[in-house]
PDB file of N, CA and C in Angstrom:
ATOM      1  N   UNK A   1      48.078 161.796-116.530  1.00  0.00           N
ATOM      2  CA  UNK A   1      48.091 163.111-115.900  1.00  0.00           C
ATOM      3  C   UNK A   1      48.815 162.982-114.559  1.00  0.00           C
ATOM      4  N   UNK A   2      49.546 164.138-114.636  1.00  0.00           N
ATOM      5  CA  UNK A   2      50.594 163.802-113.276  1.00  0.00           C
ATOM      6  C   UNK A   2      49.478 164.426-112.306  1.00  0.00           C
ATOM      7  N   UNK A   3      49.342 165.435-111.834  1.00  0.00           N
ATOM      8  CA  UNK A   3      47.919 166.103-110.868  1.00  0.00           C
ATOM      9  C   UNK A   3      47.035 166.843-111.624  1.00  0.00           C
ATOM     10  N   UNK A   4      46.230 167.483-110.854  1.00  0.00           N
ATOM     11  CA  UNK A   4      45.390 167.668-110.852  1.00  0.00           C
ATOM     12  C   UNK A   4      45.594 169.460-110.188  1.00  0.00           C
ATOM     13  N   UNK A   5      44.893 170.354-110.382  1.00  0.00           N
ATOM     14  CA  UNK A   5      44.915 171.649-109.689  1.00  0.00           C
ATOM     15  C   UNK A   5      43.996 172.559-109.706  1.00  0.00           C
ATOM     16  N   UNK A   6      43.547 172.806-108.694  1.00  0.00           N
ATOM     17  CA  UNK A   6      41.956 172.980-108.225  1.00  0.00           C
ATOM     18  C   UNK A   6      42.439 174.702-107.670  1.00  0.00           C
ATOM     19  N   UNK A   7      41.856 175.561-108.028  1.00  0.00           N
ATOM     20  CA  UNK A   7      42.674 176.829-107.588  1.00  0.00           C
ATOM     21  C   UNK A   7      41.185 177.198-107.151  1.00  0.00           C
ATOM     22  N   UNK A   8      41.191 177.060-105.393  1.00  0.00           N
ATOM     23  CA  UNK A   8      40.031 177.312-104.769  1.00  0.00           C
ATOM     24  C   UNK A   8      39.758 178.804-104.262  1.00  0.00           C
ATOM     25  N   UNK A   9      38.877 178.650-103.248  1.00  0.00           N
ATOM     26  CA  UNK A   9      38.957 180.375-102.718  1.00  0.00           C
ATOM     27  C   UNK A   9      39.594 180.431-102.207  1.00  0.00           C
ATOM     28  N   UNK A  10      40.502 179.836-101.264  1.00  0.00           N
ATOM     29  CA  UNK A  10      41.219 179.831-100.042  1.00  0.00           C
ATOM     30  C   UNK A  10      42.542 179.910-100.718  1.00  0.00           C
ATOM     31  N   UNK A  11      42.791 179.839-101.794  1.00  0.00           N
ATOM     32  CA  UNK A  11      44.068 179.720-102.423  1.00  0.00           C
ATOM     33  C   UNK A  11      45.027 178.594-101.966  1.00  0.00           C
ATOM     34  N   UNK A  12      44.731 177.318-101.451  1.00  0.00           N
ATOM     35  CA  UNK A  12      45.654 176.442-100.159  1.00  0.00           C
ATOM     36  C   UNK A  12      46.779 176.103-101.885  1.00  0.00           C
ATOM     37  N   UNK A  13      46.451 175.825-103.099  1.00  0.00           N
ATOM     38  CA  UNK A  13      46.722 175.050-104.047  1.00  0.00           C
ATOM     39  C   UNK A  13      48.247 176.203-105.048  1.00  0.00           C
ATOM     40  N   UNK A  14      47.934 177.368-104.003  1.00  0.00           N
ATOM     41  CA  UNK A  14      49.048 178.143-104.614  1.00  0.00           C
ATOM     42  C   UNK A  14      50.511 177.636-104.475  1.00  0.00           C
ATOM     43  N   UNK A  15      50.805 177.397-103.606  1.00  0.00           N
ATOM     44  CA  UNK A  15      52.216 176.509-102.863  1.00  0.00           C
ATOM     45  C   UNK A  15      52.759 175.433-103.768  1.00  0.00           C
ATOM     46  N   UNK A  16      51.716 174.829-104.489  1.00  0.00           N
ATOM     47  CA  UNK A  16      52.457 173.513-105.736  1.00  0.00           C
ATOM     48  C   UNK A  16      53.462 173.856-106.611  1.00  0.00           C
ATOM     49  N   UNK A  17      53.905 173.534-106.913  1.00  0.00           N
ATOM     50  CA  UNK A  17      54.791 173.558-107.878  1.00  0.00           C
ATOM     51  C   UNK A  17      54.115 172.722-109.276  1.00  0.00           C
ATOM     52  N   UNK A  18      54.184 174.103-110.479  1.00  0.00           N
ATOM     53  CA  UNK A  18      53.366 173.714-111.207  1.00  0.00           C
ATOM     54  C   UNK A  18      54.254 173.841-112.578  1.00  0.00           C
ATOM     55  N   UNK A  19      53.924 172.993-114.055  1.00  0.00           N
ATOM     56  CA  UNK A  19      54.662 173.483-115.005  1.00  0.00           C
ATOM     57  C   UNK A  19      53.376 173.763-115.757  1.00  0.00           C
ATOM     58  N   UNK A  20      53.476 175.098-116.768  1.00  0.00           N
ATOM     59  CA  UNK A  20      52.188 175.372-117.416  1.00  0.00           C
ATOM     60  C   UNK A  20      52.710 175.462-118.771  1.00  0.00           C
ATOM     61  N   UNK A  21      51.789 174.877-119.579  1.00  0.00           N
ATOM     62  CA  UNK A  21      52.606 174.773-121.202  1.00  0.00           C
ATOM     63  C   UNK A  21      51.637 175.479-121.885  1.00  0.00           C
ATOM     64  N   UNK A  22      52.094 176.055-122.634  1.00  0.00           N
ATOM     65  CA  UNK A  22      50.705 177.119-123.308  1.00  0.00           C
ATOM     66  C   UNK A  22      51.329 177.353-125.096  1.00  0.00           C
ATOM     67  N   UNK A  23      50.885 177.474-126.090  1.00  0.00           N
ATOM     68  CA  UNK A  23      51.378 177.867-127.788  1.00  0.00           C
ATOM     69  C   UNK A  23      50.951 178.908-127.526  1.00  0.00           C
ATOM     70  N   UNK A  24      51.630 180.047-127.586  1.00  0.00           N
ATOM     71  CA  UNK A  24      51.341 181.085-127.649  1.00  0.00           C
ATOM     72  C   UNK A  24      50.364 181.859-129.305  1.00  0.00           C
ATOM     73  N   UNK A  25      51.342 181.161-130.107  1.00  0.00           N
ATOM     74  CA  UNK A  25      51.059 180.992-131.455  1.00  0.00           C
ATOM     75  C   UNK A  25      49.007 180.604-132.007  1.00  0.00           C
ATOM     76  N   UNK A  26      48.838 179.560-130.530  1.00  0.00           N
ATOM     77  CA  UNK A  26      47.601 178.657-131.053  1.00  0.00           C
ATOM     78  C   UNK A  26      46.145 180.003-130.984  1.00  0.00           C
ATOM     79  N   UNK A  27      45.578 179.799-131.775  1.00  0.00           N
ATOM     80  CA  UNK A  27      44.409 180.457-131.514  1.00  0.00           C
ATOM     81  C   UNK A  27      42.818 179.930-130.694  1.00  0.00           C
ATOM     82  N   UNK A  28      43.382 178.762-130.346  1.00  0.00           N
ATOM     83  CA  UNK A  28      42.020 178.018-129.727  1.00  0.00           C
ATOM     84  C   UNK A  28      42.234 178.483-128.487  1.00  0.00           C
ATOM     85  N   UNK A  29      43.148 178.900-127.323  1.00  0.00           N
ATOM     86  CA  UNK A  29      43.714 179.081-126.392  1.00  0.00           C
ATOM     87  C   UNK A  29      43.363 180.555-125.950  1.00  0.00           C
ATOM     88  N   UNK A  30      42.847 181.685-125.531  1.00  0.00           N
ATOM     89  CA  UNK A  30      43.329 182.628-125.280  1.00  0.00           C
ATOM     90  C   UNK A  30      44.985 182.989-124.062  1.00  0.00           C
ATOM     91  N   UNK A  31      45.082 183.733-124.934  1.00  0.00           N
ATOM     92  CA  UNK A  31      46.830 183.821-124.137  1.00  0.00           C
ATOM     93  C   UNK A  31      46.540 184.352-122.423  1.00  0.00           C
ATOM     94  N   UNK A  32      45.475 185.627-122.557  1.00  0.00           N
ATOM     95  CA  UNK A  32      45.570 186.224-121.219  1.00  0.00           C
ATOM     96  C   UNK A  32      45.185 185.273-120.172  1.00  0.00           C
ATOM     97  N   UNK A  33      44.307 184.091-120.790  1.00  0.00           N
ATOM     98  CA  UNK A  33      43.510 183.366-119.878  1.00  0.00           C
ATOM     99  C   UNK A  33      45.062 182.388-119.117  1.00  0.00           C
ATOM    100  N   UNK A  34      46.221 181.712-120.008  1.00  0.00           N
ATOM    101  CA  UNK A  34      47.083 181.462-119.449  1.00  0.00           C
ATOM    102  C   UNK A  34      47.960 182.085-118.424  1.00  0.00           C
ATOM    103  N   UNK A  35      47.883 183.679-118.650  1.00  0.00           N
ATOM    104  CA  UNK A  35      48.747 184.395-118.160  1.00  0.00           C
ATOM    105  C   UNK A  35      47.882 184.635-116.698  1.00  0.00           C
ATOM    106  N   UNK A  36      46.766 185.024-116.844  1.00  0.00           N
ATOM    107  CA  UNK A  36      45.795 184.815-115.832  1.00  0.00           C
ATOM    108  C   UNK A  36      45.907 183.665-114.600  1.00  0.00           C
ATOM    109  N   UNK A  37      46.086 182.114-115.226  1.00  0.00           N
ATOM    110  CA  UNK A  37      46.749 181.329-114.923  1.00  0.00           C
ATOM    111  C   UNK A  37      48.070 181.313-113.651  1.00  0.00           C
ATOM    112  N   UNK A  38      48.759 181.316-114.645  1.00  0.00           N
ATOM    113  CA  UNK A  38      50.503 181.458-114.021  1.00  0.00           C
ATOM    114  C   UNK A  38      50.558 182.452-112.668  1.00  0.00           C
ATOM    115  N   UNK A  39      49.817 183.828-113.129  1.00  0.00           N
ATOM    116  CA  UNK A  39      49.820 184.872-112.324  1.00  0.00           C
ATOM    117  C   UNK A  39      49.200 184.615-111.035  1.00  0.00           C
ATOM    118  N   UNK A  40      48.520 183.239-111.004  1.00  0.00           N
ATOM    119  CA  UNK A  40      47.894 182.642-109.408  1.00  0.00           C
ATOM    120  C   UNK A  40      48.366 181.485-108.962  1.00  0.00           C
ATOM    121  N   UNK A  41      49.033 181.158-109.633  1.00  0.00           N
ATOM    122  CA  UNK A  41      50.089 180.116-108.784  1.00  0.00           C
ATOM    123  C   UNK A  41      51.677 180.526-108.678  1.00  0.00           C
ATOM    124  N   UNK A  42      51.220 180.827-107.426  1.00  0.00           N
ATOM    125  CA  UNK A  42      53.225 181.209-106.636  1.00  0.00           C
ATOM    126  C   UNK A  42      54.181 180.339-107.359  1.00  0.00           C
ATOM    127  N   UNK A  43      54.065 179.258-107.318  1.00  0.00           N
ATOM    128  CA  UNK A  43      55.564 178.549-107.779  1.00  0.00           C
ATOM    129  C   UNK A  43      55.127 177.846-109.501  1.00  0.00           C
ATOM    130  N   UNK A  44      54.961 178.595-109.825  1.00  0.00           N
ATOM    131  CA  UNK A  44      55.021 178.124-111.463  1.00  0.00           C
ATOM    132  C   UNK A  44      56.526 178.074-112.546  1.00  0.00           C
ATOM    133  N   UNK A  45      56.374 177.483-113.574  1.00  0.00           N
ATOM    134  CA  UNK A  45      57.148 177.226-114.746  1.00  0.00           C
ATOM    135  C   UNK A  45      56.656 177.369-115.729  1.00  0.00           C
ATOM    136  N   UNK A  46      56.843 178.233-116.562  1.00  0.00           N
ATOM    137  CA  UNK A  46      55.813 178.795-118.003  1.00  0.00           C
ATOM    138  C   UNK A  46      56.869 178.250-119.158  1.00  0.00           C
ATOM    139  N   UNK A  47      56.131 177.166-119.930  1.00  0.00           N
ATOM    140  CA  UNK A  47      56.488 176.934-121.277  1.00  0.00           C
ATOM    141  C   UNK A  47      56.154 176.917-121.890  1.00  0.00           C
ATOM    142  N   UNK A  48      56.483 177.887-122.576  1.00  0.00           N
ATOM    143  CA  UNK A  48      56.178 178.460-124.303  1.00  0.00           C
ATOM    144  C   UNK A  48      56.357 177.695-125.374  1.00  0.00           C
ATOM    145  N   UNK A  49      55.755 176.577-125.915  1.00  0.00           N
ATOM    146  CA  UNK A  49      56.297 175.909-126.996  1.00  0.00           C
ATOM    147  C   UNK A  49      55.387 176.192-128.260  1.00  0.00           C
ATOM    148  N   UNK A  50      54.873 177.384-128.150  1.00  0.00           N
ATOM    149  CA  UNK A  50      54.794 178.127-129.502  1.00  0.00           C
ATOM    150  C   UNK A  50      53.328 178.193-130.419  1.00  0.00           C
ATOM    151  N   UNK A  51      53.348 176.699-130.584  1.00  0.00           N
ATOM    152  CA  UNK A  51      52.289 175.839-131.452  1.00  0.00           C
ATOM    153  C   UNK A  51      51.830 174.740-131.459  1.00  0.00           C
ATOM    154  N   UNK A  52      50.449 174.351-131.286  1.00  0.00           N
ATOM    155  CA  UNK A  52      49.624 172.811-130.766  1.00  0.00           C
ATOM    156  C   UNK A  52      50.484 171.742-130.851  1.00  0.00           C
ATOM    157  N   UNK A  53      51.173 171.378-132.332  1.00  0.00           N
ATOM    158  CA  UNK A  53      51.249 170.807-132.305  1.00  0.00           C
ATOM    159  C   UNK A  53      53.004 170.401-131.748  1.00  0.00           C
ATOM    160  N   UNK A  54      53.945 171.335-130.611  1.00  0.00           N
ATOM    161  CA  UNK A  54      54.967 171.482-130.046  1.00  0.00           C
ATOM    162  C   UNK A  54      54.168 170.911-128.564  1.00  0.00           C
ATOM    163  N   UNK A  55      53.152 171.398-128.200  1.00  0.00           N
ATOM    164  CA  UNK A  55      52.703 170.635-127.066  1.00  0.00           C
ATOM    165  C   UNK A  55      52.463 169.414-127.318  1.00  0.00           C
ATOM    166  N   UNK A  56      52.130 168.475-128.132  1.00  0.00           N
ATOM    167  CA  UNK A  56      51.873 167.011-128.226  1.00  0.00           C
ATOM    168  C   UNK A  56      53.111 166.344-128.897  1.00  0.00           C
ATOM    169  N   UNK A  57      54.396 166.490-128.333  1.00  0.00           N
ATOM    170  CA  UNK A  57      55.580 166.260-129.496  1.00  0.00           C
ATOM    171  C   UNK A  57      56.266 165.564-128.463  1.00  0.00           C
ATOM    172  N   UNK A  58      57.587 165.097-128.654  1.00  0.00           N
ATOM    173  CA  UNK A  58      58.386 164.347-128.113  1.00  0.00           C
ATOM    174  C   UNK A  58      59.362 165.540-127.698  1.00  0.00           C
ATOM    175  N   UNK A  59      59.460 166.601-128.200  1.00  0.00           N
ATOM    176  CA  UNK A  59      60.083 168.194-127.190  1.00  0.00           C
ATOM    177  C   UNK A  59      59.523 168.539-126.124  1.00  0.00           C
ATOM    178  N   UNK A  60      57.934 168.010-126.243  1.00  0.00           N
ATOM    179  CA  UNK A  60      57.079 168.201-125.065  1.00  0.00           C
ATOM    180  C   UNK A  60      57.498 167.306-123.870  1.00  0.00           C
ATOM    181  N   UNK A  61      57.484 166.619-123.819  1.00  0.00           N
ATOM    182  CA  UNK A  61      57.431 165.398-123.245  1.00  0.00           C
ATOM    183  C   UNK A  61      59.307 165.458-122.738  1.00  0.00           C
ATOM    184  N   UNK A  62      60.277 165.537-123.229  1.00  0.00           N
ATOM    185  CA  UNK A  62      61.939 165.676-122.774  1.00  0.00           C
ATOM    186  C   UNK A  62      61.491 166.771-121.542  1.00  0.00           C
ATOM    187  N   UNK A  63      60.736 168.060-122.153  1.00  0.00           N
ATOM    188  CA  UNK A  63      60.853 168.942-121.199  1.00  0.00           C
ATOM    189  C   UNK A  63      59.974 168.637-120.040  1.00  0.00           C
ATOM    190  N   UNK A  64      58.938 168.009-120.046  1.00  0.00           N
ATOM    191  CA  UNK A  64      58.056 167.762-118.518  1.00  0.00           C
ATOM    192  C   UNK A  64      58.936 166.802-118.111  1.00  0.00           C
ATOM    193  N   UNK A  65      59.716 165.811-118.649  1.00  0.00           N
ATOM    194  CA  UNK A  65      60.613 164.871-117.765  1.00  0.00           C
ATOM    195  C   UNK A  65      61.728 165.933-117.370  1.00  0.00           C
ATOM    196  N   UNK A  66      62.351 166.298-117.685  1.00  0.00           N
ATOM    197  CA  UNK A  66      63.453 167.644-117.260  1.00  0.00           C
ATOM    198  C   UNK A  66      62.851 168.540-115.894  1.00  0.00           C
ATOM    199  N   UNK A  67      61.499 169.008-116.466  1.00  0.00           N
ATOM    200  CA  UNK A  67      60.564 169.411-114.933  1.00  0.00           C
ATOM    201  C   UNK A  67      60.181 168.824-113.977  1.00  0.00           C
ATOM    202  N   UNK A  68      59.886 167.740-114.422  1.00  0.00           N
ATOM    203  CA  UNK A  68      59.924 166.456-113.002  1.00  0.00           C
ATOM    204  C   UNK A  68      61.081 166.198-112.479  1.00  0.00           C
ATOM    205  N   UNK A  69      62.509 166.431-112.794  1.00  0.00           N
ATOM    206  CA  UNK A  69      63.491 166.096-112.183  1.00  0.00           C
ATOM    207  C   UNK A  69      63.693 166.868-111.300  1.00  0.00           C
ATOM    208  N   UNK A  70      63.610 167.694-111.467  1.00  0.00           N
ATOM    209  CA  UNK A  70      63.839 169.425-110.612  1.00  0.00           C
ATOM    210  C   UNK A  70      62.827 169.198-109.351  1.00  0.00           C
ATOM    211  N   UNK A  71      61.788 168.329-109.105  1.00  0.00           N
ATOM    212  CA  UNK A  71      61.330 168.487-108.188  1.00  0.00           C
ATOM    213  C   UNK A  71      61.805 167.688-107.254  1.00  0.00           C
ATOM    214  N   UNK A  72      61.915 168.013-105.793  1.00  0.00           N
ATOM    215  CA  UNK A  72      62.551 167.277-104.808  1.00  0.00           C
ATOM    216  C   UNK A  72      61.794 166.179-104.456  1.00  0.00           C
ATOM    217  N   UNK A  73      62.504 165.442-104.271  1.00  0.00           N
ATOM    218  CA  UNK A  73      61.786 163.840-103.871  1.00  0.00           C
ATOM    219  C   UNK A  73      60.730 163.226-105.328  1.00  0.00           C
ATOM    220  N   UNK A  74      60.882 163.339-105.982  1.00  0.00           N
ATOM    221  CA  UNK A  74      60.122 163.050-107.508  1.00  0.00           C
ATOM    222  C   UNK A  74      61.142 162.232-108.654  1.00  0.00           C
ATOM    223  N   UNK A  75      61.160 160.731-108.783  1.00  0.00           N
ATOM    224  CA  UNK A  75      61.723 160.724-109.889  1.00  0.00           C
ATOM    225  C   UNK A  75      60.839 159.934-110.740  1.00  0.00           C
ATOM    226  N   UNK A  76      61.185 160.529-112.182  1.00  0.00           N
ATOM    227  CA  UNK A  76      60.601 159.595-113.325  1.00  0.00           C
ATOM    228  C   UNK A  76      60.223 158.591-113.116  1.00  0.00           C
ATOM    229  N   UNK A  77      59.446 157.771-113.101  1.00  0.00           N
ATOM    230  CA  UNK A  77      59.045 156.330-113.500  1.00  0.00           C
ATOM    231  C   UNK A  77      58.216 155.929-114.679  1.00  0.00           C
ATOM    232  N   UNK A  78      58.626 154.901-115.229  1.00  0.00           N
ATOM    233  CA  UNK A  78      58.171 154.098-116.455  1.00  0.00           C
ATOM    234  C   UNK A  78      56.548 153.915-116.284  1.00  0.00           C
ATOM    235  N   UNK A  79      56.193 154.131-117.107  1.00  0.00           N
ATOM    236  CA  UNK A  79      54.535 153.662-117.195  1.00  0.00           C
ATOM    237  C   UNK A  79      54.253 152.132-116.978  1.00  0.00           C
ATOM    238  N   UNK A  80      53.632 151.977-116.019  1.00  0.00           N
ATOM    239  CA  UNK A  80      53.331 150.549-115.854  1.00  0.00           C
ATOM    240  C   UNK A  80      51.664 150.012-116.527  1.00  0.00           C
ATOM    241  N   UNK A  81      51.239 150.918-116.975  1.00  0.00           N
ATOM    242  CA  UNK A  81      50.145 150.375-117.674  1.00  0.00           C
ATOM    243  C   UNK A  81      50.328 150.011-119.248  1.00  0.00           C
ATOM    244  N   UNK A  82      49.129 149.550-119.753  1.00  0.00           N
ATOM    245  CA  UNK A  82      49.942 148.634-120.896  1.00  0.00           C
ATOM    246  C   UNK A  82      49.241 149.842-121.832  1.00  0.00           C
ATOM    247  N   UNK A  83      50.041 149.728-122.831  1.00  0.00           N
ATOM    248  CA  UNK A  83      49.246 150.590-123.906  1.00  0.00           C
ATOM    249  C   UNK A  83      48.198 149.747-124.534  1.00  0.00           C
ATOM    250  N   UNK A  84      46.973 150.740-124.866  1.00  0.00           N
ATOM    251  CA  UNK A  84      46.155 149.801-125.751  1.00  0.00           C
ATOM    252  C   UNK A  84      45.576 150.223-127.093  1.00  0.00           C
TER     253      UNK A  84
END
């Protein structure tokens, strides 16, 4: 997990720069609750990839590295933990 986002009373957590991935398609999800979402964080990125299983894919994953580039002072790095 890249962060973490805590959307308090004070709103301090609006200012991040956030990417939000949502299946619009999925039914476990309610949609408004995403849109609800997005609609409280100022600097968001909404990606639509449709269906569950487009969020756990290797399309998923090109595009959060593509969104991490875009952020200033942020680059990719390799996982240094070992898989197990």
């Amino acid at each position: 997990m890249l962060c973490t986002i805590f959307l308090s009373s004070d709103q301090t957590c609006r200012q991040c720069p956030v990417l939000i991935v949502c299946a619009t398609k999925d039914t476990f999800h309610r949609h408004s609750d995403i849109q609800y979402i997005a609609s409280n964080i100022k600097q968001n990125v909404l990606l639509d990839l449709e269906i569950h299983e487009r969020t756990h894919s290797r399309e998923f994953v090109s595009s959060l590295r593509d969104y991490i580039s875009t952020l200033p002072d942020f680059a990719v790095q390799p996982s240094t933990k070992s898989e197990a």
